[in-house]
Protein backbone atom coordinates (compact mmCIF):
# COMPACT_ATOMS: atom_id res chain seq x y z
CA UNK A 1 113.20 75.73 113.71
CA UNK A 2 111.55 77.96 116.60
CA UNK A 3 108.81 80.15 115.47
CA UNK A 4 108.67 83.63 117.60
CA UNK A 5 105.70 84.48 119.18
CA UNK A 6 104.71 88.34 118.70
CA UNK A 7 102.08 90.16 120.84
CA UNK A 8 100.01 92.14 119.48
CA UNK A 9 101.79 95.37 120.00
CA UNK A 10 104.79 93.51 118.30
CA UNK A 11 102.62 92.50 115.48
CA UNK A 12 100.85 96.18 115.44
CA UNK A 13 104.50 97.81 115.13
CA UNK A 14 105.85 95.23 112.42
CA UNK A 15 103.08 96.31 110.27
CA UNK A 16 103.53 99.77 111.24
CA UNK A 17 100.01 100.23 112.47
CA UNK A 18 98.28 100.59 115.79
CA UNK A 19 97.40 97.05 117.86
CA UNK A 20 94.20 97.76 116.58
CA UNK A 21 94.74 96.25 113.56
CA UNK A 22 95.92 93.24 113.81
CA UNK A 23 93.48 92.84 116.77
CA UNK A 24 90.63 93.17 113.92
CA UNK A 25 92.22 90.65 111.71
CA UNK A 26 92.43 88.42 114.44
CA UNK A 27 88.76 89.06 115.68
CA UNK A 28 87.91 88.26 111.61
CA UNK A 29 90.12 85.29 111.29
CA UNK A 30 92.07 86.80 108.63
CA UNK A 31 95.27 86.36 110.16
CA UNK A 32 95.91 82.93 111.93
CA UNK A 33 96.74 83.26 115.24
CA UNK A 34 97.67 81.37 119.10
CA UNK A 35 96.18 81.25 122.15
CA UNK A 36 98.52 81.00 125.24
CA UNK A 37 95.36 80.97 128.31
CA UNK A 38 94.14 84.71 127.60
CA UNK A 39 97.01 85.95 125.93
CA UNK A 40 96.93 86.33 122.28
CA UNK A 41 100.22 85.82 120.11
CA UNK A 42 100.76 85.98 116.27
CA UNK A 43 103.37 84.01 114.96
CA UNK A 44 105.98 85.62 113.01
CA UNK A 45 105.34 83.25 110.33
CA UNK A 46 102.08 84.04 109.83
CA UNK A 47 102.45 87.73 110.07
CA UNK A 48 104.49 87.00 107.18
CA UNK A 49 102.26 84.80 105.55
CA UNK A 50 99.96 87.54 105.84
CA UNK A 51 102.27 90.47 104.56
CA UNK A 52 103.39 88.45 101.65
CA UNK A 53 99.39 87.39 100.95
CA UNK A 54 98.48 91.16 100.47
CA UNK A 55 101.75 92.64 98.48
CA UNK A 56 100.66 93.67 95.25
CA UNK A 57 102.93 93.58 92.62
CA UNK A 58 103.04 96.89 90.32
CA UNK A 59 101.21 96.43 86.61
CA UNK A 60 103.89 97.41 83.32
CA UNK A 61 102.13 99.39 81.47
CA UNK A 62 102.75 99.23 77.35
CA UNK A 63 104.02 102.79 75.98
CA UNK A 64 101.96 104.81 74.11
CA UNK A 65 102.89 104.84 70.84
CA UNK A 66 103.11 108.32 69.41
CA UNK A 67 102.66 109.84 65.88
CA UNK A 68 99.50 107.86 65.23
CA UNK A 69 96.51 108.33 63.94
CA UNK A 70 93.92 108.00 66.02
């Protein structure tokens, strides 16, 4: 199975951010990332690594019972 290499830019738009972003998670290792010479490439894999890493799920909150005494 072939993993796709994004560029930044790629990465930036797939997040829906400017390439500034994922440059700064690459600069603070937060994201895992390839080096091709001086070109820097995210793998798609890990950009969804990352995506699924930081989705928060939503908390169910219990109804508030009403008619009672406080």
């Amino acid at each position: 199975m072939s993993d796709l290499l994004l560029t930044v830019e790629q990465a930036a738009e797939r997040l829906g951010t400017t390439a500034r972003f994922p440059r700064r998670l690459i600069a603070e290792r937060r994201i895992a990332f390839v080096k091709v010479g001086r070109h820097v490439r995210i793998k798609e894999s890990a950009l969804n690594a990352y995506i699924d890493g930081n989705t928060v799920q939503p908390i169910r909150r219990r109804r508030a019972r009403y008619g009672r005494a406080a």
